[in-house]
Each structure stands twice: as structure tokens, then as C-alpha cells.
Protein backbone atom coordinates (compact mmCIF):
# COMPACT_ATOMS: atom_id res chain seq x y z
CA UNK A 1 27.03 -38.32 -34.08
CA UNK A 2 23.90 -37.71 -32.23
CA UNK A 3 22.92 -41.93 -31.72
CA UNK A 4 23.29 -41.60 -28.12
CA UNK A 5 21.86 -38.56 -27.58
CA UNK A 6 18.08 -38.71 -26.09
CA UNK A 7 17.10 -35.23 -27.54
CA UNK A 8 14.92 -35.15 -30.78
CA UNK A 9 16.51 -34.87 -34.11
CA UNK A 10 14.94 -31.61 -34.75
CA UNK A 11 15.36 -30.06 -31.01
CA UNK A 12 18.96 -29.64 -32.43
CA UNK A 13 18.35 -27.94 -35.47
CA UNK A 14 16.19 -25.71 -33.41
CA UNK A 15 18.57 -25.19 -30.30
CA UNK A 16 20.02 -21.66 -31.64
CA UNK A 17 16.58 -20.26 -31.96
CA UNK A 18 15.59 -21.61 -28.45
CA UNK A 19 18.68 -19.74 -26.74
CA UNK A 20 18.75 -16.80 -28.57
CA UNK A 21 14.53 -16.47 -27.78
CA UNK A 22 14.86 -17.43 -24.09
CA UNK A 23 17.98 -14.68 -24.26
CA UNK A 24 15.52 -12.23 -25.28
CA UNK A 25 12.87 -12.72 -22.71
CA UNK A 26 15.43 -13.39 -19.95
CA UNK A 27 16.86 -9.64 -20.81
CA UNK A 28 13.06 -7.94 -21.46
CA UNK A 29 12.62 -9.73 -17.70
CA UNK A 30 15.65 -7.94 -16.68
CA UNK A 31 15.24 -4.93 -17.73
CA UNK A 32 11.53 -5.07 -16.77
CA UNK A 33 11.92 -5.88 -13.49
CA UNK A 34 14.43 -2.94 -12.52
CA UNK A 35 12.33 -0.19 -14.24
CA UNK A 36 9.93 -1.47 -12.17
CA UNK A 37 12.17 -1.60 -9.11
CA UNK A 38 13.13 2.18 -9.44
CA UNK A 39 9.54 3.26 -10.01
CA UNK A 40 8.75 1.95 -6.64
CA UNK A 41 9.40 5.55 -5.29
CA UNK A 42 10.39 9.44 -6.29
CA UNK A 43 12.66 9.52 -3.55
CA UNK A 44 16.57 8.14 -3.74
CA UNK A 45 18.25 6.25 -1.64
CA UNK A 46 20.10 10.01 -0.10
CA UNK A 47 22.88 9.05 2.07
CA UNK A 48 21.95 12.46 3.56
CA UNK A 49 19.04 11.12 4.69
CA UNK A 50 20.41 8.07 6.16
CA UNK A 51 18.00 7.40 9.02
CA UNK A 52 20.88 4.47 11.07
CA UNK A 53 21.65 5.22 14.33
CA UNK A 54 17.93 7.43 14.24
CA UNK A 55 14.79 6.85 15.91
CA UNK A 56 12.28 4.98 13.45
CA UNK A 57 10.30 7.40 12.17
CA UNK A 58 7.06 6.23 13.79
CA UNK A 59 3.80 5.44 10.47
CA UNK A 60 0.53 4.40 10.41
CA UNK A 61 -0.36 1.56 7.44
CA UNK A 62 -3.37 -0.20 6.67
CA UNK A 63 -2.55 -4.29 7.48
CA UNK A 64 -4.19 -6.58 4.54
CA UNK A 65 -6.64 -6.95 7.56
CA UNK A 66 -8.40 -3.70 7.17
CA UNK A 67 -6.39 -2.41 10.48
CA UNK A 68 -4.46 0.74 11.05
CA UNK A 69 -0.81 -0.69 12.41
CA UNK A 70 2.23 1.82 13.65
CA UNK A 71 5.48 1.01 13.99
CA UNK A 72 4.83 2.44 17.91
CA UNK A 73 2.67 -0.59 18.33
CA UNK A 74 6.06 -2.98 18.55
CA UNK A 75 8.31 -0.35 20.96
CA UNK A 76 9.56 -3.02 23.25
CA UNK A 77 10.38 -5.57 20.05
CA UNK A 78 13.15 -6.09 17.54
CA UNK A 79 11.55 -4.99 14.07
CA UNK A 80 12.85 -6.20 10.90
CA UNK A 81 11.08 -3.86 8.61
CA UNK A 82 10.71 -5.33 5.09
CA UNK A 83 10.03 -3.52 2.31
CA UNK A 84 8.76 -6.06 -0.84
CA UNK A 85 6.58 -6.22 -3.54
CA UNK A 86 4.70 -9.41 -5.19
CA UNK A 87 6.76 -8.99 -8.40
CA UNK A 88 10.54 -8.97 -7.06
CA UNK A 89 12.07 -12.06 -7.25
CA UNK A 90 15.03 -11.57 -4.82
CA UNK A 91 11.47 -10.65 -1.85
CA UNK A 92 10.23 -14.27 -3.03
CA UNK A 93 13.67 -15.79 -1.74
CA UNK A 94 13.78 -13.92 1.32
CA UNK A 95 10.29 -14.44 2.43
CA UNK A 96 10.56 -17.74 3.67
CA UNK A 97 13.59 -16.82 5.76
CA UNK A 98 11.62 -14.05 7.41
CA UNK A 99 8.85 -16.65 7.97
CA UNK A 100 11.47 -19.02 10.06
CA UNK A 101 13.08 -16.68 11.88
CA UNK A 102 9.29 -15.27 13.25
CA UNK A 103 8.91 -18.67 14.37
CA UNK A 104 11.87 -19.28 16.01
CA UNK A 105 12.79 -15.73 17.58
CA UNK A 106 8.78 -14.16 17.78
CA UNK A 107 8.50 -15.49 21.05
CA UNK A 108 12.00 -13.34 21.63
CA UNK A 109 10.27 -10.06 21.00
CA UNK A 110 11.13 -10.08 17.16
CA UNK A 111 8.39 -8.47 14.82
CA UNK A 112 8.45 -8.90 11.05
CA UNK A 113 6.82 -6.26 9.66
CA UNK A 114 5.96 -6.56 5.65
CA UNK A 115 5.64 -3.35 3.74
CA UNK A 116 3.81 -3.77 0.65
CA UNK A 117 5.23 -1.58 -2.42
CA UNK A 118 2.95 -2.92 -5.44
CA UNK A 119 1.67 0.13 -7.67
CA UNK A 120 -0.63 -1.97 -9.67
CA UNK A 121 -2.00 -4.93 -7.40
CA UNK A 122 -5.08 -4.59 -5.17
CA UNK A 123 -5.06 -5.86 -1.54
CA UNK A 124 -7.05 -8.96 -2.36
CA UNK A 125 -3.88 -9.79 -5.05
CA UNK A 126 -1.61 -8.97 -2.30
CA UNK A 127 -3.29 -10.82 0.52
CA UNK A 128 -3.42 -14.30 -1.88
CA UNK A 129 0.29 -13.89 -2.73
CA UNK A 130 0.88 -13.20 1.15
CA UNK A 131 -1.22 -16.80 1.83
CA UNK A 132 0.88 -18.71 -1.05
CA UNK A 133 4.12 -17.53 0.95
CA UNK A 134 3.07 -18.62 3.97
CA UNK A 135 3.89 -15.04 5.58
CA UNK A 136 3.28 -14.99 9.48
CA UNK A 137 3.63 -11.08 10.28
CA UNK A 138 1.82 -8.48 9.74
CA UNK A 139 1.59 -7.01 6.11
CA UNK A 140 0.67 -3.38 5.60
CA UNK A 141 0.26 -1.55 2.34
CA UNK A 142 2.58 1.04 1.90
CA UNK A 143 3.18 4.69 0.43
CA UNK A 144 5.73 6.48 -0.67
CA UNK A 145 5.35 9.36 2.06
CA UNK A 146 6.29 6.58 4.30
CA UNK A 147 9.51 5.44 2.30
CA UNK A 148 10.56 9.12 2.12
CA UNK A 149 10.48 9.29 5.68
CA UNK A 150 12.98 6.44 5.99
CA UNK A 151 15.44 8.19 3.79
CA UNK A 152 14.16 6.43 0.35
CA UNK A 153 13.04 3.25 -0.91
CA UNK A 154 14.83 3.37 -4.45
CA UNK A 155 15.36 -0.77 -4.47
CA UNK A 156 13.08 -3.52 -3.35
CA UNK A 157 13.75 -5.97 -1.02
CA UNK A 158 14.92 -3.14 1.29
CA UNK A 159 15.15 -4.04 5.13
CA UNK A 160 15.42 -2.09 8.19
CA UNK A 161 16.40 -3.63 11.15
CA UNK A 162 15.10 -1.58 14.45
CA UNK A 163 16.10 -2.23 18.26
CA UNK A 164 13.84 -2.36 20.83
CA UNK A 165 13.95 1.07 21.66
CA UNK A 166 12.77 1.91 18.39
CA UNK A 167 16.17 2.82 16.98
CA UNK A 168 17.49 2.19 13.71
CA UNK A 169 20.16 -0.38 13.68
CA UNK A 170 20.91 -0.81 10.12
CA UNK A 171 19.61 -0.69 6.65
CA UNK A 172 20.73 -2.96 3.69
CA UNK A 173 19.07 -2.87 0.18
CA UNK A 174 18.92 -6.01 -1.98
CA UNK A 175 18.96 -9.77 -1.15
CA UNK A 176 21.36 -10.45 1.53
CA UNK A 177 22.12 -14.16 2.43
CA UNK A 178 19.81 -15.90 5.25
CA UNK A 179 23.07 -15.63 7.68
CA UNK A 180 23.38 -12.03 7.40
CA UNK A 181 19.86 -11.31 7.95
CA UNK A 182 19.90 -13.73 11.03
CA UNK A 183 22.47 -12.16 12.25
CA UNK A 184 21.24 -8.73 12.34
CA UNK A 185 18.22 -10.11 13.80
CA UNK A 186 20.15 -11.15 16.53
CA UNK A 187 21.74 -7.62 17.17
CA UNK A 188 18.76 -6.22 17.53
CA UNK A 189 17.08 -8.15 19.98
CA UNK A 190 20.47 -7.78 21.95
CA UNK A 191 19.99 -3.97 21.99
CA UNK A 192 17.68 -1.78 23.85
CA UNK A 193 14.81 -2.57 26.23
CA UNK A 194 12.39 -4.97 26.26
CA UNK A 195 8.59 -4.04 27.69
CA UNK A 196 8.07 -6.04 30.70
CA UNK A 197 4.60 -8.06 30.77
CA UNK A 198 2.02 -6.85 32.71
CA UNK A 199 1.32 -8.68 36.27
């Protein structure tokens, strides 16, 4: 029965046990991973306190760089601010995407901002992860005061996308697809004002 099969004989006794551990760790991951998620802050996502349509409430972070960054310091740019941490999977698929589009639409006026949520990690942990994803924006570490001013952070990745007046265009929690979040990248560089260089 098995003559043309290029599996081991006893792979198939053991097949059962395989899928029924692997089913076990693949729902402990699960499970894991949103306990984890909804510890990320006190504060729920209130529809109350839906900030859209709102001013950007304006924060100051420490960057991985040992520097104080506010959200003030990009008034003139399209923000998409990203909140992440090292452990969610669905922030590891969207990284990347927010690494191309700061390439090709940073000399637009768009500004990736990465807001670190990690409980446990220490910056150095946070800065090599950073390095391994290849992430070419600013990363700042930060605190739940800060999500609590944006109406909650209940669910990582959670993205704000802000005009360049500083306004809050929209908010979506989760992984979107890379169209979607090009897309609202593009309606916010569309809206509001642009600073004018210097002569």
C-alpha cells in the first residue's frame, strides 16, 4: 500500500501523534498570543473615545535612539502611526509593507512612525528585532498613557493614519491587506497642508 510512498514506515504509524501534538501547540500559540494581545493595555478599544476626524493627540516617546520624538515633530507629513510589538505575528507581515511604502512615498511627506508595545523586552531586544526587519522609521517605545489618549490600544497591529494637518483620518485594528494600507496612505497625503521648505 505504502511502496510508492517516500515517507518512512514508521512516520505513519506515528502521524496521529504528530497532528494531534502540533494541534496542541498550534492552540497553546493561539491562545497565548491573544492573552498577550489584550494585556497590551487597561484601556478598550471605547467607540466613545473614537479619536477619527480629531486632532492627534500630540506625545512625547523615547526613539530606540535614546531621543525624545513627538508626533508635533511630523505636522506638515502624512503619519501612519503603527502600533506593534516583537511578538505579534500579523506586525511581522505588515512590517515590510510599511518599509516599502517609506521608500517609495517618504520623499512625499509620509512618516512611519513605530510604536513599540512589548511589556517584557528591553530596548536593546527591540532595537535587534527592529534591524532584522529592516524598519526605516522611527521606532519609539511606548506606554499605555499614550494608547489611552488615542482612545485604546486593546489589539496589536493597530494603525492610525494622520493627515498633514495632524488630523486623524482613520483607525483600523488588525492586519489589513498591503492595498488597503496603501491606500489610506494615499488619502492622507492628499489631505491637509504640507510645510513648505525653507528658502
Amino acid at each position: 500500500m505504502f511502496a510508492d510512498s517516500c515517507l518512512p514506515e514508521f512516520s505513519v504509524r506515528r502521524d496521529p501523534v504528530v497532528i494531534i501534538v502540533v494541534a496542541i501547540v498550534v492552540t497553546f500559540m493561539l491562545v497565548f498570543g491573544v492573552q498577550r494581545a489584550r494585556r497590551v493595555s487597561d484601556q478598550k478599544v471605547n467607540p466613545e473615545k473614537d479619536i477619527t476626524g480629531k486632532l492627534a493627540p500630540d506625545f512625547t516617546l523615547r526613539s530606540l535612539d535614546g531621543k525624545d520624538v513627538h508626533l508635533s515633530d511630523f505636522r506638515g507629513k502624512a503619519v501612519l502611526l503603527n502600533f506593534w510589538a516583537t511578538w505579534c505575528e500579523p506586525c511581522k507581515i505588515e512590517t515590510p509593507w510599511f518599509v516599502q511604502l517609506q521608500n517609495e512615498y517618504g520623499p512625499q511627506g509620509l512618516q512611519v512612525v513605530g510604536v513599540d508595545m512589548d511589556e517584557d523586552s528591553n530596548s536593546q531586544d527591540i532595537a535587534k528585532f527592529a534591524k532584522t526587519m529592516g524598519m526605516n522609521y522611527p521606532v519609539v517605545l511606548g506606554k499605555d498613557s499614550m494608547t489611552e489618549s488615542y482612545g485604546g490600544v486593546d489589539y496589536l497591529p493597530a494603525s492610525f493614519y494622520i493627515d498633514r494637518d495632524g488630523k486623524v483620518l482613520d483607525r483600523v485594528f488588525g492586519l489589513k491587506g498591503r492595498a488597503e494600507v496603501e491606500s489610506a496612505v494615499k488619502k492622507a497625503l492628499a489631505s491637509g497642508h504640507a510645510v513648505r521648505a525653507a528658502k
